[in-house]
PDB file of N, CA and C in Angstrom:
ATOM      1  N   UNK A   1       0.824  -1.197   0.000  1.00  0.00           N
ATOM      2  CA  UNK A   1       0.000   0.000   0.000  1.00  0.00           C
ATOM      3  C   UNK A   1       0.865   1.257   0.000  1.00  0.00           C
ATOM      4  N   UNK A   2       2.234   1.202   0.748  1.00  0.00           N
ATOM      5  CA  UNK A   2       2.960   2.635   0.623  1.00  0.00           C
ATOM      6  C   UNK A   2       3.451   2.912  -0.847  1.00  0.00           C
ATOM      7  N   UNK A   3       3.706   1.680  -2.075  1.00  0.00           N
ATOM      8  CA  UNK A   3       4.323   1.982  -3.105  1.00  0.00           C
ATOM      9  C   UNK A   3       2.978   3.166  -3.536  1.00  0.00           C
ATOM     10  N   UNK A   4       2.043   2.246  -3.540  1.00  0.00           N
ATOM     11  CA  UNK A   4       0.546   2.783  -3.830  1.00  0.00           C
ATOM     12  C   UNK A   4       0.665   4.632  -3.941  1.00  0.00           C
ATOM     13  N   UNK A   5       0.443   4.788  -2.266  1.00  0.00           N
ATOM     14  CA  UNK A   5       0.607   5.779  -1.662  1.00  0.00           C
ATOM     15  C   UNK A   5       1.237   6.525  -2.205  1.00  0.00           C
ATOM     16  N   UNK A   6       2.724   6.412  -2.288  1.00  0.00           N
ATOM     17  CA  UNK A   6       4.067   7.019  -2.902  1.00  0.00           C
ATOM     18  C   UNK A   6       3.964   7.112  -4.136  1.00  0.00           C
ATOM     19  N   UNK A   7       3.524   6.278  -4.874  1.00  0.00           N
ATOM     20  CA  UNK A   7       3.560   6.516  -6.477  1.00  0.00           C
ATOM     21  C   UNK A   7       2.604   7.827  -6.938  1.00  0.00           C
ATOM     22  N   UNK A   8       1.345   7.734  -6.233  1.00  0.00           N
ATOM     23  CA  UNK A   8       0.206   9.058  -5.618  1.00  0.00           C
ATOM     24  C   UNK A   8       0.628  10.050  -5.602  1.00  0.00           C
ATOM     25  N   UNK A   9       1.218  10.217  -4.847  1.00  0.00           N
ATOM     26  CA  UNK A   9       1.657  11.467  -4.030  1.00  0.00           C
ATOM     27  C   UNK A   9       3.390  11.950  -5.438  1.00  0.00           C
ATOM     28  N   UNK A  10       3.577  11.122  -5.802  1.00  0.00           N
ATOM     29  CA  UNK A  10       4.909  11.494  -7.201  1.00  0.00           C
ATOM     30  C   UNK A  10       4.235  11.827  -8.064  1.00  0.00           C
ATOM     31  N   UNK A  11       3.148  11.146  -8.405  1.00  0.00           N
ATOM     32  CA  UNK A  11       2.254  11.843  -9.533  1.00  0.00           C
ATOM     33  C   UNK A  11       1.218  13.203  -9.582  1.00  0.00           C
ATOM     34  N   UNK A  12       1.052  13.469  -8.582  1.00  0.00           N
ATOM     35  CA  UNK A  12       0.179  14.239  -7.752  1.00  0.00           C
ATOM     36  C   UNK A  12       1.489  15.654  -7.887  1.00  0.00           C
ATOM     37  N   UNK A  13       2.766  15.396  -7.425  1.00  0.00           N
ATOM     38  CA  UNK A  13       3.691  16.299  -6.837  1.00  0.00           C
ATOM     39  C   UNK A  13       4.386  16.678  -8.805  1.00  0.00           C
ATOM     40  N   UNK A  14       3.804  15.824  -9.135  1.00  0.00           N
ATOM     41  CA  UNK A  14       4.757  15.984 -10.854  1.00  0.00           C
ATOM     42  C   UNK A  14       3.687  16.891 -11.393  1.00  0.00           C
ATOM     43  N   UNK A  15       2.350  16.817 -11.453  1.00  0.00           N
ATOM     44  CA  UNK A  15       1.611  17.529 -11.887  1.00  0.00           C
ATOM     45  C   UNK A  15       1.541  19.234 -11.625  1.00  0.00           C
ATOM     46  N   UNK A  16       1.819  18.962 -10.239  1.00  0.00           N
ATOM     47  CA  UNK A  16       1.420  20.583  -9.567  1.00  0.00           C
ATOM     48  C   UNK A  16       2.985  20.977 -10.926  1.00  0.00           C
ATOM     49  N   UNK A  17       3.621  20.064 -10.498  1.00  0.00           N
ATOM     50  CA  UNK A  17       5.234  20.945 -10.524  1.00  0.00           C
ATOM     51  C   UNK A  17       5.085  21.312 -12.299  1.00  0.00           C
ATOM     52  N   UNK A  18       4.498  20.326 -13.264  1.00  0.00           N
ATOM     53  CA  UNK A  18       4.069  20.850 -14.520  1.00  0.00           C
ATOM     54  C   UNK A  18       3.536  22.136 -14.822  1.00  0.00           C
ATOM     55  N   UNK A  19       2.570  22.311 -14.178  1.00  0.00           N
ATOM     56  CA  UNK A  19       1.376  23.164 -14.444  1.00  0.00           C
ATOM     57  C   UNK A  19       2.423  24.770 -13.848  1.00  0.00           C
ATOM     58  N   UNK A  20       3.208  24.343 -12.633  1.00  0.00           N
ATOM     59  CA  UNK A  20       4.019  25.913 -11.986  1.00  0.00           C
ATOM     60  C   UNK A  20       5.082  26.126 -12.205  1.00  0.00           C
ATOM     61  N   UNK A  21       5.355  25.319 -13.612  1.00  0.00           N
ATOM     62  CA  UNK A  21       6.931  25.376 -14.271  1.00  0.00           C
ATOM     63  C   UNK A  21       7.767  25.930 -14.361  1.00  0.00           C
ATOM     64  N   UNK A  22       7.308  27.092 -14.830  1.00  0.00           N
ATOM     65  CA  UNK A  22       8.016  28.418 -15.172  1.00  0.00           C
ATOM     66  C   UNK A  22       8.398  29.223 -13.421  1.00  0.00           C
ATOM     67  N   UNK A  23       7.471  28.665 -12.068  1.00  0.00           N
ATOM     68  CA  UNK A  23       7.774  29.404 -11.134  1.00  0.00           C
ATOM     69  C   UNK A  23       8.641  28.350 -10.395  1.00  0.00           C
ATOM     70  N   UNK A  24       9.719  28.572 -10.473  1.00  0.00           N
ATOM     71  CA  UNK A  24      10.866  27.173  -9.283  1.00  0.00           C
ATOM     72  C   UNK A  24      10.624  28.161  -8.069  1.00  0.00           C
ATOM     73  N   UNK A  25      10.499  28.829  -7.723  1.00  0.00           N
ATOM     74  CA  UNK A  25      10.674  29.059  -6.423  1.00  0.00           C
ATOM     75  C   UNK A  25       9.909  28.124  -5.374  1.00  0.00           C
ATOM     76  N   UNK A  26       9.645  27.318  -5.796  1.00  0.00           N
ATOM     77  CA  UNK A  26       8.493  26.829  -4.712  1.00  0.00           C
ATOM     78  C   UNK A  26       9.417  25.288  -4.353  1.00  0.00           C
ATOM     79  N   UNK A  27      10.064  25.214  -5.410  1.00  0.00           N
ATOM     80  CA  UNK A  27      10.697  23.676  -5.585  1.00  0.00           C
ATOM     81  C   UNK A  27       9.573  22.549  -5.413  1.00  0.00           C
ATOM     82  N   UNK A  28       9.136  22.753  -6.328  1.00  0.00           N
ATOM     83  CA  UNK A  28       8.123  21.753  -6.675  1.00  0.00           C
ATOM     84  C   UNK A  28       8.987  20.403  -7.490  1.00  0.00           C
ATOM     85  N   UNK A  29       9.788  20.418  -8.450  1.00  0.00           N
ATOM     86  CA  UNK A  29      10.712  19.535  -8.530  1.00  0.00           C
ATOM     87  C   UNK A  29      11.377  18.771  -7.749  1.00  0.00           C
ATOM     88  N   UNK A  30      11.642  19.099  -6.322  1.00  0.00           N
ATOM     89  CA  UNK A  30      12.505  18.786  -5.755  1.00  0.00           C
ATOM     90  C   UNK A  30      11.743  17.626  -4.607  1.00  0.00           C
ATOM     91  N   UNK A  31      10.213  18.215  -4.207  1.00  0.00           N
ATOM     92  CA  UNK A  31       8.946  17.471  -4.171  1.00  0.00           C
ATOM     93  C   UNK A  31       8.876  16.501  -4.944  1.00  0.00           C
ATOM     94  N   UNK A  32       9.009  16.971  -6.245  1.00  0.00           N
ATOM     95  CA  UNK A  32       8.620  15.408  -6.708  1.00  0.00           C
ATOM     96  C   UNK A  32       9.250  14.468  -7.388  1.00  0.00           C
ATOM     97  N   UNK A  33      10.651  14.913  -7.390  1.00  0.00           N
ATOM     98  CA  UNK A  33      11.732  13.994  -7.438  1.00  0.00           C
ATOM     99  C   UNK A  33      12.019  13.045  -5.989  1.00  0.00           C
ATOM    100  N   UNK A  34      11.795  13.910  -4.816  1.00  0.00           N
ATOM    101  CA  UNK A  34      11.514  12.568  -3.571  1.00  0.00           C
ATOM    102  C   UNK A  34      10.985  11.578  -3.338  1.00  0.00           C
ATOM    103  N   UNK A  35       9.330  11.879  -4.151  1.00  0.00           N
ATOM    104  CA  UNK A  35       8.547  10.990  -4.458  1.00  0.00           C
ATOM    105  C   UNK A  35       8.816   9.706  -5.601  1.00  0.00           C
ATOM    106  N   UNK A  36       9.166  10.776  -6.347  1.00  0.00           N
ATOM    107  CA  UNK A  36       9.586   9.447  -7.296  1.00  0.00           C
ATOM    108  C   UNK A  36      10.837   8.412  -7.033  1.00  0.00           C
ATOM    109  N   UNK A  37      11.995   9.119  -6.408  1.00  0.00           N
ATOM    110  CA  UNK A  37      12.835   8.301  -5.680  1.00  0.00           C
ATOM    111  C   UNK A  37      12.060   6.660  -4.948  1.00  0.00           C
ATOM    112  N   UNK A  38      11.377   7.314  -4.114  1.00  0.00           N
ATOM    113  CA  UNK A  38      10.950   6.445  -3.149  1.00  0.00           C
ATOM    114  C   UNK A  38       9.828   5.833  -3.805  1.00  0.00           C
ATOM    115  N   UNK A  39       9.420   5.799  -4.815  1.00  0.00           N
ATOM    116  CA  UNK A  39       8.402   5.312  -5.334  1.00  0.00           C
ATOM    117  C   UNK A  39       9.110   4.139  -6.732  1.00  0.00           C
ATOM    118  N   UNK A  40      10.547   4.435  -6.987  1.00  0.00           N
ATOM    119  CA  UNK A  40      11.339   3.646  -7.727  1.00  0.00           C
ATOM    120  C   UNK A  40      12.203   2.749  -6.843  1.00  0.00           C
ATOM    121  N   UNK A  41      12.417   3.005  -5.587  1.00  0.00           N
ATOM    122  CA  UNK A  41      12.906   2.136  -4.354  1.00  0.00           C
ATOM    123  C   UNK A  41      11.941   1.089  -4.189  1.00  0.00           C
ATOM    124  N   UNK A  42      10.838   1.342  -3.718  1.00  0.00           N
ATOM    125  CA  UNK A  42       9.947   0.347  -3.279  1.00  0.00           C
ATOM    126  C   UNK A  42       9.724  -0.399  -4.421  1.00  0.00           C
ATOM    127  N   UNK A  43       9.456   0.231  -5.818  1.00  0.00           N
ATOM    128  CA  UNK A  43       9.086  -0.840  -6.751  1.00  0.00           C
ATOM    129  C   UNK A  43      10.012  -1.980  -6.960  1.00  0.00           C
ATOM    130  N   UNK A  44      11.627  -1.680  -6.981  1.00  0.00           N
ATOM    131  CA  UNK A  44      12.319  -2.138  -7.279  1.00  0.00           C
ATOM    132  C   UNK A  44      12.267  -4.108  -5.967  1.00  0.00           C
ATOM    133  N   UNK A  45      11.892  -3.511  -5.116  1.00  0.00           N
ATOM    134  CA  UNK A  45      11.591  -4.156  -3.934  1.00  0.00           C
ATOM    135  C   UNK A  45      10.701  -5.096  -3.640  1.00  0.00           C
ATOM    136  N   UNK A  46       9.872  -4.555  -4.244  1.00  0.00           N
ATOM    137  CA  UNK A  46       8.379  -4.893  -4.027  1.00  0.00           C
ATOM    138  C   UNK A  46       9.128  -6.538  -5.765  1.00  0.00           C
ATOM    139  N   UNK A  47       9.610  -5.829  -7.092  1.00  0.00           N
ATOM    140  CA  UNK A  47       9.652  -6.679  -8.144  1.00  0.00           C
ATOM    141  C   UNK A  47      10.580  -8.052  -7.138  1.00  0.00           C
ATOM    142  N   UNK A  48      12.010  -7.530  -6.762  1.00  0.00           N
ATOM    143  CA  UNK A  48      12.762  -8.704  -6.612  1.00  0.00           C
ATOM    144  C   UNK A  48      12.390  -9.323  -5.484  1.00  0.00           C
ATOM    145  N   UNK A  49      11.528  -9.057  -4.563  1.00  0.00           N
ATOM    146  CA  UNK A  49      10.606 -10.073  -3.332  1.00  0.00           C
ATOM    147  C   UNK A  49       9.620 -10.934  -3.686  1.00  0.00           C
ATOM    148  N   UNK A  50       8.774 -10.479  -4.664  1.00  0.00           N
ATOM    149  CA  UNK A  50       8.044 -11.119  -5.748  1.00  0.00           C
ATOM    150  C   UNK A  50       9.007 -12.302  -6.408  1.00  0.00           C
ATOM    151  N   UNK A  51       9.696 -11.699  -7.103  1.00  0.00           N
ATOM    152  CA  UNK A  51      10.578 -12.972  -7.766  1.00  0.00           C
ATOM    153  C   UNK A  51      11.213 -13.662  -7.242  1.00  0.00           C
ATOM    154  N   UNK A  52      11.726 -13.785  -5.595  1.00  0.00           N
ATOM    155  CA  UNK A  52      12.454 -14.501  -4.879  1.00  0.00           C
ATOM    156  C   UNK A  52      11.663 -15.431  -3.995  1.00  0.00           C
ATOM    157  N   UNK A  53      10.428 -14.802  -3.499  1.00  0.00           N
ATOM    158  CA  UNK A  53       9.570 -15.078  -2.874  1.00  0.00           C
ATOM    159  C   UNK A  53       8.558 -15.464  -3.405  1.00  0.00           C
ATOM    160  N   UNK A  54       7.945 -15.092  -4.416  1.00  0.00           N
ATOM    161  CA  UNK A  54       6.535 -14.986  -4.933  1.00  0.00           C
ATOM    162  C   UNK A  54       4.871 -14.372  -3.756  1.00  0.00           C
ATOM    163  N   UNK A  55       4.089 -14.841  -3.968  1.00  0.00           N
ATOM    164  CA  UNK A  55       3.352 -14.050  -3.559  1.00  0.00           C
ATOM    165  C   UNK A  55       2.701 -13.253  -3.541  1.00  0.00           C
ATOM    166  N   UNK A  56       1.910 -12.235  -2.719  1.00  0.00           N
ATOM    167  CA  UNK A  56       0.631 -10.965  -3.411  1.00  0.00           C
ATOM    168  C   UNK A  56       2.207  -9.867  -3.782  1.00  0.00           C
ATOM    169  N   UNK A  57       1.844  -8.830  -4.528  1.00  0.00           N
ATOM    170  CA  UNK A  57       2.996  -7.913  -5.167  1.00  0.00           C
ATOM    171  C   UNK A  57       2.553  -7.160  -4.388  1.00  0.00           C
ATOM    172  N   UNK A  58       1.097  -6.535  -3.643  1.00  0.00           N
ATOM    173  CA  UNK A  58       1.199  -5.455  -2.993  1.00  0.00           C
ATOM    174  C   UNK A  58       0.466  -5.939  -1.744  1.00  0.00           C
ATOM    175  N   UNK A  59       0.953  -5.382  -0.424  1.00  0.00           N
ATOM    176  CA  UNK A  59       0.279  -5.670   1.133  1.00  0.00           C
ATOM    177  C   UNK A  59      -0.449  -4.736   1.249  1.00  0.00           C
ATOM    178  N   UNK A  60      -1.739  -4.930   1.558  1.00  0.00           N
ATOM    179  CA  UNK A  60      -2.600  -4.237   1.691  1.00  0.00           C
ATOM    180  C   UNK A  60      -3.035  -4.273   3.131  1.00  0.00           C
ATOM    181  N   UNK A  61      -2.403  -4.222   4.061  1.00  0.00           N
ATOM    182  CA  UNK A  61      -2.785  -4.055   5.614  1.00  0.00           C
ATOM    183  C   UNK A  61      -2.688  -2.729   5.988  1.00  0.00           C
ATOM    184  N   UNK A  62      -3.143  -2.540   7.340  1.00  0.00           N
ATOM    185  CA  UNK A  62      -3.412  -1.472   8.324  1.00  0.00           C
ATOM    186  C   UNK A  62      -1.691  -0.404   8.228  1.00  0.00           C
ATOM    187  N   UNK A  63      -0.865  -1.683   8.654  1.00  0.00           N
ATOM    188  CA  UNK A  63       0.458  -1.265   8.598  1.00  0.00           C
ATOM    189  C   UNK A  63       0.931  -0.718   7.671  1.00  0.00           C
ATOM    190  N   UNK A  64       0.405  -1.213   6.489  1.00  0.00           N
ATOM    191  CA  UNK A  64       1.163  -1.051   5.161  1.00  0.00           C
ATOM    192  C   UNK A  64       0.474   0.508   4.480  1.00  0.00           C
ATOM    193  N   UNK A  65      -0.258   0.378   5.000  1.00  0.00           N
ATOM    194  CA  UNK A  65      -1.555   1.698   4.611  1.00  0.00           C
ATOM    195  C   UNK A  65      -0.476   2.942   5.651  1.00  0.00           C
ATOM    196  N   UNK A  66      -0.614   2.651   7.042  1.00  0.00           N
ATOM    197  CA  UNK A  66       0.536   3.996   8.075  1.00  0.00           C
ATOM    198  C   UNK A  66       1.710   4.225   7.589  1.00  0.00           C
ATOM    199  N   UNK A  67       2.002   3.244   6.918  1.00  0.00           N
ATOM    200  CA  UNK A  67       3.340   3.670   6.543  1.00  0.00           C
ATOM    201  C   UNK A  67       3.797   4.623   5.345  1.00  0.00           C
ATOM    202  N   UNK A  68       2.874   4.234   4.466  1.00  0.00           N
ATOM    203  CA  UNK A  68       2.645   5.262   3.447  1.00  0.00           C
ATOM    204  C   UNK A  68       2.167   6.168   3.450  1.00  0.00           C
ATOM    205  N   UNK A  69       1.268   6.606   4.418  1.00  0.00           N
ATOM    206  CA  UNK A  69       0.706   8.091   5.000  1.00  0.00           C
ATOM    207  C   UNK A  69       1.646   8.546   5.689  1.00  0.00           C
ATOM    208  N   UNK A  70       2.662   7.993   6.510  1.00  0.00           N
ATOM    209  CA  UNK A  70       3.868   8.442   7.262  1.00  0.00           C
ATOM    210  C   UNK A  70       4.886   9.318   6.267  1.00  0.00           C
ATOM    211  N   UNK A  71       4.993   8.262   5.228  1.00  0.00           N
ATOM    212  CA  UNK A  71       5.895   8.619   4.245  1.00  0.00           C
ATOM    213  C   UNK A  71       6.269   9.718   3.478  1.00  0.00           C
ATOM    214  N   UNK A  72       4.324   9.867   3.064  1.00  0.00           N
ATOM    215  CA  UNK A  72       4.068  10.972   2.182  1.00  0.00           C
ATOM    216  C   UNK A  72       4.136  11.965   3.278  1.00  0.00           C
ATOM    217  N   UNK A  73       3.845  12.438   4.426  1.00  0.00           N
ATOM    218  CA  UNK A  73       3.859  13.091   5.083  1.00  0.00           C
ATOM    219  C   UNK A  73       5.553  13.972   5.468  1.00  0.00           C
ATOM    220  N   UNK A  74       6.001  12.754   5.859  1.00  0.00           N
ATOM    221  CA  UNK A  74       7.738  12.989   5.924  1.00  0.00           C
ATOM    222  C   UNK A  74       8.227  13.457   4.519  1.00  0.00           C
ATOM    223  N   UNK A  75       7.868  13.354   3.649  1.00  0.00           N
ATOM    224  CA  UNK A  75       8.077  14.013   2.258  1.00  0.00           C
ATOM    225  C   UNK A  75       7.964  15.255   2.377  1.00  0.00           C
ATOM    226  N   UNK A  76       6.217  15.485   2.999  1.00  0.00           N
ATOM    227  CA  UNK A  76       5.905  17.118   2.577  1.00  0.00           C
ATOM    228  C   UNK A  76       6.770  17.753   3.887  1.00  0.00           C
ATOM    229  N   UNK A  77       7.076  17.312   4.792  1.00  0.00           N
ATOM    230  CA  UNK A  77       8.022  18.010   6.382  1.00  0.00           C
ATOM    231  C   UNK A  77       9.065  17.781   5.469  1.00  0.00           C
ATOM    232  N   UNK A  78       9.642  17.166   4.710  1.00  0.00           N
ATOM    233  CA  UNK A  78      10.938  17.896   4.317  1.00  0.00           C
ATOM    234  C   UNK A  78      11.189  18.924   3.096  1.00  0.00           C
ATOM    235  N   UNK A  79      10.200  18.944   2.276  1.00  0.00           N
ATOM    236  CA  UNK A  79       9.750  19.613   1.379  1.00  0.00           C
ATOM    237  C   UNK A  79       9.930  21.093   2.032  1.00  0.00           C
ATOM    238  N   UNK A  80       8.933  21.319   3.025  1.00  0.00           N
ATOM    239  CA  UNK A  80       8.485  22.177   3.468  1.00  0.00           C
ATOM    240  C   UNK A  80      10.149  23.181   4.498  1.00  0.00           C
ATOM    241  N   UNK A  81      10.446  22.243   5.074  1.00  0.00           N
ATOM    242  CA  UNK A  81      11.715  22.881   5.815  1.00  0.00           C
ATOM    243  C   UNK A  81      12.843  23.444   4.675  1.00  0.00           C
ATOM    244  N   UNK A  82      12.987  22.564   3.089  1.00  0.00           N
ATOM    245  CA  UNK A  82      13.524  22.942   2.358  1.00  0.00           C
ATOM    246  C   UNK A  82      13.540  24.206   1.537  1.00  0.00           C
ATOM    247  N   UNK A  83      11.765  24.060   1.773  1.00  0.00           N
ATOM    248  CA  UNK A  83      11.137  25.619   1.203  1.00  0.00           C
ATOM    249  C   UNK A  83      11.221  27.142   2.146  1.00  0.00           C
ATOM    250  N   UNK A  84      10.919  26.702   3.666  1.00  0.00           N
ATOM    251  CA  UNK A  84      11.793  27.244   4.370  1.00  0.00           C
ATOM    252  C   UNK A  84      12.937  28.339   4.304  1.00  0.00           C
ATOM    253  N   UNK A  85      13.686  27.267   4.071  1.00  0.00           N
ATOM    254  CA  UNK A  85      15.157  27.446   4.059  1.00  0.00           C
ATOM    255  C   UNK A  85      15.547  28.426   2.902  1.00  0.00           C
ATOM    256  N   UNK A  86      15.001  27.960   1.892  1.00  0.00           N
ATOM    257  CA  UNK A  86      15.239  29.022   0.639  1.00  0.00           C
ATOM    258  C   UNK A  86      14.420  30.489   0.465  1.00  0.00           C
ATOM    259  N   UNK A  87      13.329  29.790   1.542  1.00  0.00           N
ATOM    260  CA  UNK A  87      12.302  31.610   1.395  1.00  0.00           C
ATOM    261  C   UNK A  87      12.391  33.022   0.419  1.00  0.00           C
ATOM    262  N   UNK A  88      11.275  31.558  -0.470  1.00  0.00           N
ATOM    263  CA  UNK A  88      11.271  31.837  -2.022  1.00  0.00           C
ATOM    264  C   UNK A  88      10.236  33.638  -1.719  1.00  0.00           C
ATOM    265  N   UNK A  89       9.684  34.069  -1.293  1.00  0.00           N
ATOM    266  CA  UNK A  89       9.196  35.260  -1.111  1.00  0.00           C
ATOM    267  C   UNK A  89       9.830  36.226   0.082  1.00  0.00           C
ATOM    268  N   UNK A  90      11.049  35.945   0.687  1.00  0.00           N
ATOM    269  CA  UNK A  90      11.979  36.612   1.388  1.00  0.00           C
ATOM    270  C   UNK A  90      11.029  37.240   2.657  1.00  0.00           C
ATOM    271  N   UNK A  91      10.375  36.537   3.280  1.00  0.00           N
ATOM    272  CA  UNK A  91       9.379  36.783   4.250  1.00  0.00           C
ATOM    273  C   UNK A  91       9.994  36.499   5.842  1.00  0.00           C
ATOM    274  N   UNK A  92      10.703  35.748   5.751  1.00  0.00           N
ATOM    275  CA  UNK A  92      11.646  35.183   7.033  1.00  0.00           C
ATOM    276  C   UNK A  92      12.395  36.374   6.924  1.00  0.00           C
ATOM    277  N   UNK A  93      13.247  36.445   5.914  1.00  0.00           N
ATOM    278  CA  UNK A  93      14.867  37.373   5.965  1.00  0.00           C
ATOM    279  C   UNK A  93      13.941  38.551   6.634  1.00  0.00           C
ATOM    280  N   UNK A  94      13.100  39.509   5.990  1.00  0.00           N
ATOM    281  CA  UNK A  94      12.316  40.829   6.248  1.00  0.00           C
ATOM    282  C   UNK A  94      11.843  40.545   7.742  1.00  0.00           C
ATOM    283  N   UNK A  95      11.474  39.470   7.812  1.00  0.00           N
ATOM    284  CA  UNK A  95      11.147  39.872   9.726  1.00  0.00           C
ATOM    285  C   UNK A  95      12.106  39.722   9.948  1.00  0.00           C
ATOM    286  N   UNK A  96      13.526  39.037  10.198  1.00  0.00           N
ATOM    287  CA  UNK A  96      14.315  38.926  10.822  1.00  0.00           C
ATOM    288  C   UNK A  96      15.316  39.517  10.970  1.00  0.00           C
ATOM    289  N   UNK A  97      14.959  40.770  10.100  1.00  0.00           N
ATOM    290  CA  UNK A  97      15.912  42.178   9.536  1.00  0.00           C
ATOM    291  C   UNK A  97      15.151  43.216  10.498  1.00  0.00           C
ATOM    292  N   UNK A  98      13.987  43.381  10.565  1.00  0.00           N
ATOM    293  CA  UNK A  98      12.999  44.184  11.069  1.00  0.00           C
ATOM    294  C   UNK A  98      13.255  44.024  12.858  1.00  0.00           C
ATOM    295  N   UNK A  99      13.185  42.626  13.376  1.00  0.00           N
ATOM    296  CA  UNK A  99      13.035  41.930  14.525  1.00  0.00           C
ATOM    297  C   UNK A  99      14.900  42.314  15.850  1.00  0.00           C
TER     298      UNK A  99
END
């Protein structure tokens, strides 16, 4: 369920980042290059456990469901501290010049 999740949330994060192309300040790329990372990890994972193991290709439990809401979540908290950090509308620097 987290590839699920993750693959979601890469496709979801590729779209915005299409459509606001021309504006990087937001690092919408950088969003959804995480996603897709982790969404080419698990697949890769998910294929050679399958082929070693055999079995269902995707777990669909309680666990498997938190973990991928964890995931995507820890995505957007690092997203977000990254965006932060760069303070693409210089809103931090100005109070902290002012302050």
């Amino acid at each position: 369920m987290y590839l699920i999740l993750t693959a979601a949330a890469a496709i979801a994060a590729t779209l915005v980042w299409y459509v606001k192309l021309p504006d990087r300040r937001y690092r919408l790329g950088f969003l959804s290059l995480m996603y897709w990372g982790a969404t080419l990890m698990w697949t890769v994972d998910h294929v050679i456990a399958y082929l070693q193991e055999g079995g269902p290709v995707f777990d669909t439990s309680s666990g498997a469901f938190l973990l991928g809401i964890i995931v995507v979540l820890s995505g957007l908290i690092i997203w977000l501290i990254a965006l932060l950090a760069s303070d693409p509308k210089k809103v931090l620097r100005k109070a902290l010049l002012k302050g």
